[in-house]
PDB file of N, CA and C in Angstrom:
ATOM      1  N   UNK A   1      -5.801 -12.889  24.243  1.00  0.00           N
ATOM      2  CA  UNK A   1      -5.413 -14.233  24.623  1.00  0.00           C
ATOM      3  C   UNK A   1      -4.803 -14.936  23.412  1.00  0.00           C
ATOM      4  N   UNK A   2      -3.539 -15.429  23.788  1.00  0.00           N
ATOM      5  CA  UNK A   2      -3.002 -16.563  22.278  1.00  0.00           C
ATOM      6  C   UNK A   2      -3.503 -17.598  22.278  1.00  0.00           C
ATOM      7  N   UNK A   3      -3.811 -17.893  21.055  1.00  0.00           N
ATOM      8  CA  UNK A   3      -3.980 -19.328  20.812  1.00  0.00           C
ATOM      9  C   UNK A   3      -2.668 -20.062  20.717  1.00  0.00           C
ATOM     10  N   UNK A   4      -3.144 -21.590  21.693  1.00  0.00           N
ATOM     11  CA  UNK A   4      -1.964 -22.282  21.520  1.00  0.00           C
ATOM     12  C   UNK A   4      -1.736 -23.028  19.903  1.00  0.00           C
ATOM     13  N   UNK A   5      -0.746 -23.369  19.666  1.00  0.00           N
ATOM     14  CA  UNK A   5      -0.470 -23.610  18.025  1.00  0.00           C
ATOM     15  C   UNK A   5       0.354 -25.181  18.437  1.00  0.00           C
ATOM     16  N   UNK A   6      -0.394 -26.219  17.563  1.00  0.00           N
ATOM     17  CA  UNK A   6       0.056 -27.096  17.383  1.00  0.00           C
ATOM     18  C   UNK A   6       1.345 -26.856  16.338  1.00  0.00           C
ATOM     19  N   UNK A   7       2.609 -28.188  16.238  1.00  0.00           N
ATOM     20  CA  UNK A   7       3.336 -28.461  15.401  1.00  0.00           C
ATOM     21  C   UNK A   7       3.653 -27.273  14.290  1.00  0.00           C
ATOM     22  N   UNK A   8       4.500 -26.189  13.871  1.00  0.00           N
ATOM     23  CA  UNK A   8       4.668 -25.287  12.967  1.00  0.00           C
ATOM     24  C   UNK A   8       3.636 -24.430  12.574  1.00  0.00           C
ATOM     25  N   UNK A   9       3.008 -24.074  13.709  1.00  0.00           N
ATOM     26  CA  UNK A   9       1.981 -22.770  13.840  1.00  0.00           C
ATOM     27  C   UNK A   9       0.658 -23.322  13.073  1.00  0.00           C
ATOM     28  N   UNK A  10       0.669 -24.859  12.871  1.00  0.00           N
ATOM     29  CA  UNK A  10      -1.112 -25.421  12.772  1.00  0.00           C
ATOM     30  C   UNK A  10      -1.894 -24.940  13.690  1.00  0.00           C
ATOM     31  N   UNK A  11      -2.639 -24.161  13.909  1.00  0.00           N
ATOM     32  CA  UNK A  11      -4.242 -23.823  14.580  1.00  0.00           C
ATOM     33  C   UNK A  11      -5.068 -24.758  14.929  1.00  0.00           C
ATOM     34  N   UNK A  12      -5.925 -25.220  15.994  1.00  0.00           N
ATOM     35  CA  UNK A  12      -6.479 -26.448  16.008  1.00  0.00           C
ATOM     36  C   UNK A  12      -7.565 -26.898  15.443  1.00  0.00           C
ATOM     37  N   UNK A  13      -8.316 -25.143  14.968  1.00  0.00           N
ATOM     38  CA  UNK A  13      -9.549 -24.725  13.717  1.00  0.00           C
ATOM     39  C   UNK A  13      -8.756 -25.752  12.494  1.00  0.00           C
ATOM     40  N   UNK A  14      -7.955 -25.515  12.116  1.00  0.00           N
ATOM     41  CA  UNK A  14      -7.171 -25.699  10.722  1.00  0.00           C
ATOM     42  C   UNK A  14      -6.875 -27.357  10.763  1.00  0.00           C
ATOM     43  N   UNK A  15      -7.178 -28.230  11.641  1.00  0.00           N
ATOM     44  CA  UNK A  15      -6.510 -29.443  11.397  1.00  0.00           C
ATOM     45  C   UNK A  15      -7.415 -30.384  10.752  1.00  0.00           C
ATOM     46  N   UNK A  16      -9.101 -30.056  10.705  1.00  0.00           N
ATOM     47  CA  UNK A  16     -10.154 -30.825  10.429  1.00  0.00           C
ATOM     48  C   UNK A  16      -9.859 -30.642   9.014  1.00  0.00           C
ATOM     49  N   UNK A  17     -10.093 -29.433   8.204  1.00  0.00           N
ATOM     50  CA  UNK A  17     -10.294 -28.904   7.384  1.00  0.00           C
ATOM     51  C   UNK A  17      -8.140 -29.604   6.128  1.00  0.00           C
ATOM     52  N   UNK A  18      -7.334 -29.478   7.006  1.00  0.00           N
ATOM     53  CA  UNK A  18      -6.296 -29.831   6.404  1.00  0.00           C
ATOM     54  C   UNK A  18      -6.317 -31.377   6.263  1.00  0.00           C
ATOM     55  N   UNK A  19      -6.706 -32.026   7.334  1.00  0.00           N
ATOM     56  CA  UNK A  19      -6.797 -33.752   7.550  1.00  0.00           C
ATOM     57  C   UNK A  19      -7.654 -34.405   6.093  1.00  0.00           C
ATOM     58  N   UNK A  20      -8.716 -33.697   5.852  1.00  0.00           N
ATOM     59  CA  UNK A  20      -9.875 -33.939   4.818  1.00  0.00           C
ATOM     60  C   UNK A  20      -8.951 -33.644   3.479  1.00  0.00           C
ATOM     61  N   UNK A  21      -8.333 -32.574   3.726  1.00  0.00           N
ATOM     62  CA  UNK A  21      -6.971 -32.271   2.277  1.00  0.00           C
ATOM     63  C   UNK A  21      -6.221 -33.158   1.925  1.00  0.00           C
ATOM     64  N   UNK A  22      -5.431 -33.592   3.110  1.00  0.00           N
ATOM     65  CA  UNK A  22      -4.642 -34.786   3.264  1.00  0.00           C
ATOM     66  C   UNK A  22      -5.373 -35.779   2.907  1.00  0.00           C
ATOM     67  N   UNK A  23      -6.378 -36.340   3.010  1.00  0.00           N
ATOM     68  CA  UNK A  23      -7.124 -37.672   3.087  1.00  0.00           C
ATOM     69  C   UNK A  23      -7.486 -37.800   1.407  1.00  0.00           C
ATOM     70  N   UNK A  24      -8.059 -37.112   1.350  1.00  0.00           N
ATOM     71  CA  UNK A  24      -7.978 -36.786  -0.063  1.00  0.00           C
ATOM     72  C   UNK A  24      -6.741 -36.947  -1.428  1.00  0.00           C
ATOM     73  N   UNK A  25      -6.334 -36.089  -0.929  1.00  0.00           N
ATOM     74  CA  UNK A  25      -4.673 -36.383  -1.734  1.00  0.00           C
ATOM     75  C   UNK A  25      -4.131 -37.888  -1.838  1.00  0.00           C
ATOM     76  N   UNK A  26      -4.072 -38.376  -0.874  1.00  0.00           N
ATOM     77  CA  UNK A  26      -3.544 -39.727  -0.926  1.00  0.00           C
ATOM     78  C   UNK A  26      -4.769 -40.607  -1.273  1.00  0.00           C
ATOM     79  N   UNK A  27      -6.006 -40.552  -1.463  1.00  0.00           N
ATOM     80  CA  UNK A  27      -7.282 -41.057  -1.933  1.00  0.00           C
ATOM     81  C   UNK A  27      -6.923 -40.960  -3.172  1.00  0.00           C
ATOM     82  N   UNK A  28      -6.387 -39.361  -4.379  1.00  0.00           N
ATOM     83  CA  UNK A  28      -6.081 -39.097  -5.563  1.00  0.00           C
ATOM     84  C   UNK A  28      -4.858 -40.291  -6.103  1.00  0.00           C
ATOM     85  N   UNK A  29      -4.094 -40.069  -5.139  1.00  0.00           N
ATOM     86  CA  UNK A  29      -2.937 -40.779  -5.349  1.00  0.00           C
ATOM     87  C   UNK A  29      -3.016 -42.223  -6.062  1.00  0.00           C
ATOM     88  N   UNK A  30      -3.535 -42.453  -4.543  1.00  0.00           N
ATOM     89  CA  UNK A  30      -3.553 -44.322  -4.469  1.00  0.00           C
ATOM     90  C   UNK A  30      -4.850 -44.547  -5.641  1.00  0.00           C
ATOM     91  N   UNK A  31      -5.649 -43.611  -6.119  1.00  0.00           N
ATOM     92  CA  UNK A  31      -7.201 -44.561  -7.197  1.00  0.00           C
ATOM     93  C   UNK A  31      -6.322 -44.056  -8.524  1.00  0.00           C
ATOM     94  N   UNK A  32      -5.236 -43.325  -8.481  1.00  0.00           N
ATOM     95  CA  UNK A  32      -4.370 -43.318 -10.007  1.00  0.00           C
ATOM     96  C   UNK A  32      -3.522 -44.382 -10.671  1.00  0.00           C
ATOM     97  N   UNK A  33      -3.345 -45.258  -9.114  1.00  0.00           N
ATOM     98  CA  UNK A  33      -1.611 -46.578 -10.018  1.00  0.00           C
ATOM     99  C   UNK A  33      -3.041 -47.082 -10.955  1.00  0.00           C
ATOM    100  N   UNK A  34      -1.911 -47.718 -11.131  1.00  0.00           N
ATOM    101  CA  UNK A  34      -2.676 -48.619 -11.963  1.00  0.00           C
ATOM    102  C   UNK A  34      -2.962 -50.055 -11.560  1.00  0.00           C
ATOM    103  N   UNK A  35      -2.981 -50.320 -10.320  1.00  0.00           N
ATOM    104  CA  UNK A  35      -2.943 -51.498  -9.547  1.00  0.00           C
ATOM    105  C   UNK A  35      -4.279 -51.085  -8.666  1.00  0.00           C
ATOM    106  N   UNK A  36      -5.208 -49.984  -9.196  1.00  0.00           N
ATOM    107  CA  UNK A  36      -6.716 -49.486  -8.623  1.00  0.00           C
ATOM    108  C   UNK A  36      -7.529 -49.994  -9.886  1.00  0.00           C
ATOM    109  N   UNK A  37      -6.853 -50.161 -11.195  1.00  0.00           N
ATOM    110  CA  UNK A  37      -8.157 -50.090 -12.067  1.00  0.00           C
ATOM    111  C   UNK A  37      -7.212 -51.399 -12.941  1.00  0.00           C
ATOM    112  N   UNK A  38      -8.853 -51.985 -13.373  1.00  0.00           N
ATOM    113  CA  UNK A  38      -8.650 -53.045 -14.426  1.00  0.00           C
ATOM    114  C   UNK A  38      -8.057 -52.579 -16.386  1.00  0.00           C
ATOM    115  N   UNK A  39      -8.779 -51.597 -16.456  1.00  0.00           N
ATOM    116  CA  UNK A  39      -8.305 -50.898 -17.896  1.00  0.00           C
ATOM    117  C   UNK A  39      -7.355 -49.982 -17.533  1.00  0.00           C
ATOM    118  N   UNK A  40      -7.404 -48.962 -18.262  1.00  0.00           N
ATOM    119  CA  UNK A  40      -6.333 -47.755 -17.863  1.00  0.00           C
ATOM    120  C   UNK A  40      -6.160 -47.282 -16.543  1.00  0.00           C
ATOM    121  N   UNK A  41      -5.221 -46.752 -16.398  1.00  0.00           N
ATOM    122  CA  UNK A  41      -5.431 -45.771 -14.883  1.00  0.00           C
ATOM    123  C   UNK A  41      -6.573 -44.347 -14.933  1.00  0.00           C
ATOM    124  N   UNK A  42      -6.925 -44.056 -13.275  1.00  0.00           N
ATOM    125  CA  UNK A  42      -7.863 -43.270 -13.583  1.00  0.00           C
ATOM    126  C   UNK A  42      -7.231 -42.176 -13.796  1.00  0.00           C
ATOM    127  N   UNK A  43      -7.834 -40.984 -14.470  1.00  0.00           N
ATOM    128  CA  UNK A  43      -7.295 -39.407 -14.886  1.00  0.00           C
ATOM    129  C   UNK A  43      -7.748 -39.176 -13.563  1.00  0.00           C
ATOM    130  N   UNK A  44      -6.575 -38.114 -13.697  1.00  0.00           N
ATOM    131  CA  UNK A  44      -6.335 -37.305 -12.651  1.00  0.00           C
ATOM    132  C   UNK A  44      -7.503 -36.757 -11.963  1.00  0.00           C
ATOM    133  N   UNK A  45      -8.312 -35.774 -12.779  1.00  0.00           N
ATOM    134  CA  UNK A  45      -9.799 -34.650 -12.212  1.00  0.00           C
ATOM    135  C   UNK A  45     -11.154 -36.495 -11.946  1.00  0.00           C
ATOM    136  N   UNK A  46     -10.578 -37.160 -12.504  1.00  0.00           N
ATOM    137  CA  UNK A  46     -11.801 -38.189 -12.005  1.00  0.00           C
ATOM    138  C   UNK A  46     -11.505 -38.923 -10.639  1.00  0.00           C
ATOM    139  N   UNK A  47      -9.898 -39.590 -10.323  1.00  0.00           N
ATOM    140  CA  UNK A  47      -9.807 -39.888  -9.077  1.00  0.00           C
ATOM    141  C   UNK A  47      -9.762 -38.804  -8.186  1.00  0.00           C
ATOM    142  N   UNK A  48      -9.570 -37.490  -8.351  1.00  0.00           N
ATOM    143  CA  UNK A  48      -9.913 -36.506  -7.438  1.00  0.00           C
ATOM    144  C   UNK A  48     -11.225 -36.335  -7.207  1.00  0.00           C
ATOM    145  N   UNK A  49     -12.331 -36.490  -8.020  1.00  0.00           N
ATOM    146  CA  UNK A  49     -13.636 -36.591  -7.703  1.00  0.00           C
ATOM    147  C   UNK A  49     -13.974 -37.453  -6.962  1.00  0.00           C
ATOM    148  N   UNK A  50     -13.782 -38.569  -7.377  1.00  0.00           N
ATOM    149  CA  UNK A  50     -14.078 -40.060  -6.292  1.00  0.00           C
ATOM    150  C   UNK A  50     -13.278 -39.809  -5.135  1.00  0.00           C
ATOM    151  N   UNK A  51     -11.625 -39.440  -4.760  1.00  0.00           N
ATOM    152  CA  UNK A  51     -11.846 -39.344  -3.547  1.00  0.00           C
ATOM    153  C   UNK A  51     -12.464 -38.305  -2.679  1.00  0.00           C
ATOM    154  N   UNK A  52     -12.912 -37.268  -3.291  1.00  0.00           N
ATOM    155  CA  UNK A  52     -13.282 -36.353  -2.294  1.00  0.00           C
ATOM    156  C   UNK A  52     -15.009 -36.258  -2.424  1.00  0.00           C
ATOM    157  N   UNK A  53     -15.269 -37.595  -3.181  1.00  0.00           N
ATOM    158  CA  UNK A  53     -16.488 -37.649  -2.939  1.00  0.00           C
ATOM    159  C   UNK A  53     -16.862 -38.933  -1.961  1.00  0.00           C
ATOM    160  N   UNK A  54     -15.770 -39.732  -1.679  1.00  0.00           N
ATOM    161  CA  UNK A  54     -15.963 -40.619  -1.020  1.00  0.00           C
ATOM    162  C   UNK A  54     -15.907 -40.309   0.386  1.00  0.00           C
ATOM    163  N   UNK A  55     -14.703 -39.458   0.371  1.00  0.00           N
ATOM    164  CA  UNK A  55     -14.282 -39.043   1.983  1.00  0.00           C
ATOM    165  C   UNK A  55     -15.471 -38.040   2.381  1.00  0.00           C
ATOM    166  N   UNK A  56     -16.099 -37.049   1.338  1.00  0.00           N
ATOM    167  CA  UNK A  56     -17.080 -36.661   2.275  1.00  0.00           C
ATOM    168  C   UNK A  56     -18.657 -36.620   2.598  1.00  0.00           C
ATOM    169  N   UNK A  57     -18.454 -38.543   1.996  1.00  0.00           N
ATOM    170  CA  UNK A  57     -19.482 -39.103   2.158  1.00  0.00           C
ATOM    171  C   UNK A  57     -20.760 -39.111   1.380  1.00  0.00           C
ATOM    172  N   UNK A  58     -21.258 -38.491   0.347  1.00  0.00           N
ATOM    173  CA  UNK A  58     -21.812 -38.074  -0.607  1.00  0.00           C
ATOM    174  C   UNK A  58     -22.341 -39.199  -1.639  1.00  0.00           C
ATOM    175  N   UNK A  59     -21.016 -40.125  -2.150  1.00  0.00           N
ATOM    176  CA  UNK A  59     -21.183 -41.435  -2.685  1.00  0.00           C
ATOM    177  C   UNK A  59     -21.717 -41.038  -4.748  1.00  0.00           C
ATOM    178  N   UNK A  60     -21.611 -40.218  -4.826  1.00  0.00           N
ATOM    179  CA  UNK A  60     -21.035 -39.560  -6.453  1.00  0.00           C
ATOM    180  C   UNK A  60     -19.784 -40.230  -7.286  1.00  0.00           C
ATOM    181  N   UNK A  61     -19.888 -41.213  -8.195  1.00  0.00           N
ATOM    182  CA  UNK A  61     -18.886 -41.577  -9.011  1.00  0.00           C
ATOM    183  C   UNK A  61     -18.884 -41.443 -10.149  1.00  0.00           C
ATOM    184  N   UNK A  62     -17.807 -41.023 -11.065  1.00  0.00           N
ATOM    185  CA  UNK A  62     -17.348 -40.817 -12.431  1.00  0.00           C
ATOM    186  C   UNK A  62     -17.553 -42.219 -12.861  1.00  0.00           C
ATOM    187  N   UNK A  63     -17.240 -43.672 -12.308  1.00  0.00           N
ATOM    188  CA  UNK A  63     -17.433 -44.755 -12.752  1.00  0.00           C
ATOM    189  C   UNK A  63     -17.818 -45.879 -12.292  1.00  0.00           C
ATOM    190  N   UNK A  64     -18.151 -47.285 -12.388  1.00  0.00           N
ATOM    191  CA  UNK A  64     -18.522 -48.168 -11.714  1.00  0.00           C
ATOM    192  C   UNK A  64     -17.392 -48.479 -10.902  1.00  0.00           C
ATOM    193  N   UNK A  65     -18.486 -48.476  -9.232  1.00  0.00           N
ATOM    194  CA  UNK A  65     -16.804 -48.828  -8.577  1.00  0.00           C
ATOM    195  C   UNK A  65     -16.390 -50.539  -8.889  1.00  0.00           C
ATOM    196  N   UNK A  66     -17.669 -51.126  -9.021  1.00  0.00           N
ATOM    197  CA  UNK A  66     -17.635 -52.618  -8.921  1.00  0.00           C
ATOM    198  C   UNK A  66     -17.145 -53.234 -10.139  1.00  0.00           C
ATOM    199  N   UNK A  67     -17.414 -52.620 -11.514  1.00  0.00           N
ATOM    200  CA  UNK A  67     -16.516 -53.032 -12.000  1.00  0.00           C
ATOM    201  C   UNK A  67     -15.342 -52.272 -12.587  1.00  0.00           C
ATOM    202  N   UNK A  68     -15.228 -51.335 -12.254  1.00  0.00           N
ATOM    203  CA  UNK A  68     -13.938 -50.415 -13.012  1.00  0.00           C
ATOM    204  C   UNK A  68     -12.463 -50.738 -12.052  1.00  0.00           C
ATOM    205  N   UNK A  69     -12.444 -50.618 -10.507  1.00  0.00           N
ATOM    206  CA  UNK A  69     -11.867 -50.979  -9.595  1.00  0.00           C
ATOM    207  C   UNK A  69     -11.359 -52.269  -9.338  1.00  0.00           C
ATOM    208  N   UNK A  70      -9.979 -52.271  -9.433  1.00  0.00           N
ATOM    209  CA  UNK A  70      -9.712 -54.141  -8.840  1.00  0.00           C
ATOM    210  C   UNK A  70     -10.469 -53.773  -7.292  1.00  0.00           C
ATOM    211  N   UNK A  71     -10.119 -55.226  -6.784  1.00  0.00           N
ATOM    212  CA  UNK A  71     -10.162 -55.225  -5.121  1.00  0.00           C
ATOM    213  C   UNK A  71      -9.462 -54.010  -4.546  1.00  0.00           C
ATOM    214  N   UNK A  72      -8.078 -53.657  -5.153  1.00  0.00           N
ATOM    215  CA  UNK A  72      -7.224 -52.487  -4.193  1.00  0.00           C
ATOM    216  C   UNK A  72      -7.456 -51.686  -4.558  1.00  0.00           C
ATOM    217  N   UNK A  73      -8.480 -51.223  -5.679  1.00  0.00           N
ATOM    218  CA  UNK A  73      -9.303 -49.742  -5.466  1.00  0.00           C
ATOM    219  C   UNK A  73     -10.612 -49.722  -5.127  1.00  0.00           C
ATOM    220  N   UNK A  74     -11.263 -51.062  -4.529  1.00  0.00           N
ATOM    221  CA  UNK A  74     -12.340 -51.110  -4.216  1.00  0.00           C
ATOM    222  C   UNK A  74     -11.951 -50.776  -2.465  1.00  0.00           C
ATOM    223  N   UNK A  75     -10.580 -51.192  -2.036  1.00  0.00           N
ATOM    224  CA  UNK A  75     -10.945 -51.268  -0.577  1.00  0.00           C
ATOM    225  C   UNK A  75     -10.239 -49.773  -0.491  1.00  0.00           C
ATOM    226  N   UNK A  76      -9.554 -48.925  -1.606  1.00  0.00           N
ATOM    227  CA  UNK A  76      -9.606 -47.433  -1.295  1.00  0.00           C
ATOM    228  C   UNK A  76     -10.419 -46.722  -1.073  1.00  0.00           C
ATOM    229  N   UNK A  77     -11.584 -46.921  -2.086  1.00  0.00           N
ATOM    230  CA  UNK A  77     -12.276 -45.969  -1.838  1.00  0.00           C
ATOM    231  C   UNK A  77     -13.688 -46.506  -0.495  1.00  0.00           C
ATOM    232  N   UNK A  78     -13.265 -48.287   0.018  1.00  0.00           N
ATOM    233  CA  UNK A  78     -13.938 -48.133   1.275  1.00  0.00           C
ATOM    234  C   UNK A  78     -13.076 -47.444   2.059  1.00  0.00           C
ATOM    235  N   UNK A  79     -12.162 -47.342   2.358  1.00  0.00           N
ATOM    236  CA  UNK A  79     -11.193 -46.724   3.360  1.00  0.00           C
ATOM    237  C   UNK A  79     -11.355 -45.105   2.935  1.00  0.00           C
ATOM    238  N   UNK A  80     -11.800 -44.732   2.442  1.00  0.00           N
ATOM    239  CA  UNK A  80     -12.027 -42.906   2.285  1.00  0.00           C
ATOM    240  C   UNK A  80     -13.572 -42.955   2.658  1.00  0.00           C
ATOM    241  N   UNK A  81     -14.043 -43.831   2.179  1.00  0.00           N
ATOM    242  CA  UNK A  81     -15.508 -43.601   3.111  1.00  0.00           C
ATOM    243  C   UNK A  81     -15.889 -43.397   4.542  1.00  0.00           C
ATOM    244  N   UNK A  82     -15.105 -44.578   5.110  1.00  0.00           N
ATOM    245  CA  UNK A  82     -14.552 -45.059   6.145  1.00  0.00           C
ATOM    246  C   UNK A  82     -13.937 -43.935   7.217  1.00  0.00           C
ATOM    247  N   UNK A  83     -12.894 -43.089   6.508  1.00  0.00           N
ATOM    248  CA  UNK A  83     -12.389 -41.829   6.728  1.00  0.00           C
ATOM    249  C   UNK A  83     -13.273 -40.504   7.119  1.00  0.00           C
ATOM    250  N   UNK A  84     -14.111 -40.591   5.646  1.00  0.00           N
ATOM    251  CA  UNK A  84     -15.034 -39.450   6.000  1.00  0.00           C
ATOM    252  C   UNK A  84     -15.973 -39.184   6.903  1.00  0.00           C
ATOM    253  N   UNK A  85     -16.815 -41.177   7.081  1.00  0.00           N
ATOM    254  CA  UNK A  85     -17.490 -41.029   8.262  1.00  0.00           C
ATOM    255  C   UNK A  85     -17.068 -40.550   9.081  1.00  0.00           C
ATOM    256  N   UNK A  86     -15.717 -41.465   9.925  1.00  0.00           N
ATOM    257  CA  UNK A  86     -15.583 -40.769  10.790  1.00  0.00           C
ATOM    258  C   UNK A  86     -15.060 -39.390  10.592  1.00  0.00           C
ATOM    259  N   UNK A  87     -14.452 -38.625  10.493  1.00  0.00           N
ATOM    260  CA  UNK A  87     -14.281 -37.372  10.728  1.00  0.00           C
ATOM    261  C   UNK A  87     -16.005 -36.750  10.834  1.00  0.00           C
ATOM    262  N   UNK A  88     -16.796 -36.691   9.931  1.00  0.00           N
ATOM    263  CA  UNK A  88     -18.239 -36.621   9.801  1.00  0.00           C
ATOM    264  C   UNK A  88     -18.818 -36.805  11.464  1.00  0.00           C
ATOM    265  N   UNK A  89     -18.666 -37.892  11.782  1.00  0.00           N
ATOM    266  CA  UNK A  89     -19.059 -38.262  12.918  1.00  0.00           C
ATOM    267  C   UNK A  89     -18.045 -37.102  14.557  1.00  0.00           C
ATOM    268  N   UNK A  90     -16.671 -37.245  13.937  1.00  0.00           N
ATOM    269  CA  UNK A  90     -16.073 -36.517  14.988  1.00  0.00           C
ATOM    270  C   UNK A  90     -16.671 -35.032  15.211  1.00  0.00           C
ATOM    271  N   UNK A  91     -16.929 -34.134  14.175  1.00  0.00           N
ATOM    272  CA  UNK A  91     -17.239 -33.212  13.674  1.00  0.00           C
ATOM    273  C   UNK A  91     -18.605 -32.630  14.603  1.00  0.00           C
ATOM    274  N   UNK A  92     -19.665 -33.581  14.113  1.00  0.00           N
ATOM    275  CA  UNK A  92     -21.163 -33.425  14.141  1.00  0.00           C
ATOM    276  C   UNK A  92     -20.878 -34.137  15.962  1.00  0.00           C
ATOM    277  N   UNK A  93     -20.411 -34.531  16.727  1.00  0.00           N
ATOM    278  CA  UNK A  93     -19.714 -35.067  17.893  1.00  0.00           C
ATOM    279  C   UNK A  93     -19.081 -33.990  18.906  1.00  0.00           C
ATOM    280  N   UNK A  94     -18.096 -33.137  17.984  1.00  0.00           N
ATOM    281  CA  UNK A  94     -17.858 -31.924  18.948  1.00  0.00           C
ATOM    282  C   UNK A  94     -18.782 -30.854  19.136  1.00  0.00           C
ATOM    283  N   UNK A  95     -19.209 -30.300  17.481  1.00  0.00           N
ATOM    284  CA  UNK A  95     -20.531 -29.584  17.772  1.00  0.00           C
ATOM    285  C   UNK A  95     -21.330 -29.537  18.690  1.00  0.00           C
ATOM    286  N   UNK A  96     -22.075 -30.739  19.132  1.00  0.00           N
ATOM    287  CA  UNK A  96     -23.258 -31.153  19.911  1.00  0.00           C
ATOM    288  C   UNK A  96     -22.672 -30.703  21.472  1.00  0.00           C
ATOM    289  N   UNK A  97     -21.582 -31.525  21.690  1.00  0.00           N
ATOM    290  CA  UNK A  97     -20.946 -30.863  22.811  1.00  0.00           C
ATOM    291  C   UNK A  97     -20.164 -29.862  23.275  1.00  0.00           C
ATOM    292  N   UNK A  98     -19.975 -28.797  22.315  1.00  0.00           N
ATOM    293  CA  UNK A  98     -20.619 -27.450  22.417  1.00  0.00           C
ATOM    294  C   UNK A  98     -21.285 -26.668  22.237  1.00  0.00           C
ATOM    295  N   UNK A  99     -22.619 -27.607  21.806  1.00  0.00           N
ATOM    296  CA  UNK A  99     -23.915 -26.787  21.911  1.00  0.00           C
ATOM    297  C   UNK A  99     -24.069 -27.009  23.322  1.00  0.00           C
ATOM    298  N   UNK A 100     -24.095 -27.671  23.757  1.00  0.00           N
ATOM    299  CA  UNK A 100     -24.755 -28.161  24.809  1.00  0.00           C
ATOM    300  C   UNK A 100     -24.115 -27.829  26.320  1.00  0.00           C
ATOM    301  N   UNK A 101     -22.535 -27.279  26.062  1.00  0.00           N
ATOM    302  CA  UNK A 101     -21.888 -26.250  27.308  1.00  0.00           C
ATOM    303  C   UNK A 101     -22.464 -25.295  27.139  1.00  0.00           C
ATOM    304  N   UNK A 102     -22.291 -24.760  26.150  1.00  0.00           N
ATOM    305  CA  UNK A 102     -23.005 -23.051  26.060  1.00  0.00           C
ATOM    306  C   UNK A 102     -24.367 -23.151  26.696  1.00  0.00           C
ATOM    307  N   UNK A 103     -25.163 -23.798  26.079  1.00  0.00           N
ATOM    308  CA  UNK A 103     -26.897 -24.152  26.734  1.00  0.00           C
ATOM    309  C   UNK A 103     -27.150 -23.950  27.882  1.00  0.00           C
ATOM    310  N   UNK A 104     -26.073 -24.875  28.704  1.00  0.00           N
ATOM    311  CA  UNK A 104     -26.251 -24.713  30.363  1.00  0.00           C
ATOM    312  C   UNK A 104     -25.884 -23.845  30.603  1.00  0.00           C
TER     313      UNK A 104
END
């Protein structure tokens, strides 16, 4: 049996797992201007930590968000939280309801 393939042969396994990549990346992006932080901008391996610790919910930081962060990297890294829940939630959401076809 084929699997049907979203958009340029994406898999529908592959879109959770790429979305969290994506979410991330632009989490790296946006906590690097310098319009995220009051002193320097953040290095590279540290805003990659914060966002992919934000998006997957964990809450691990290299620095104070409250004071290292203006407001527009305070409401990034709510918006990757924000992100991770939900996917977190979508995730732990489909699971259940296919535990629960198979069951019956």
């Amino acid at each position: 049996m084929k699997t049907r393939l979203f958009h340029k042969g994406i898999s529908p396994i592959r879109v959770l797992p790429l979305g969290y990549l994506g979410v991330i990346c632009v989490g790296t992006l946006l906590l690097m201007l310098p319009a995220a932080s009051y002193d320097a901008p953040l290095p590279f391996l540290d805003a990659l930590f914060t966002a992919t610790s934000a998006s997957c919910v964990t809450g691990l930081v290299v620095v104070d968000t409250g004071t290292y962060f203006t407001p527009f990297g305070q409401a990034v890294v709510l918006l990757l939280i924000q992100v991770g829940g939900l996917g977190l939630v979508t995730l732990t959401s489909f699971f259940a309801l296919a535990a629960k076809r198979r069951m019956g």
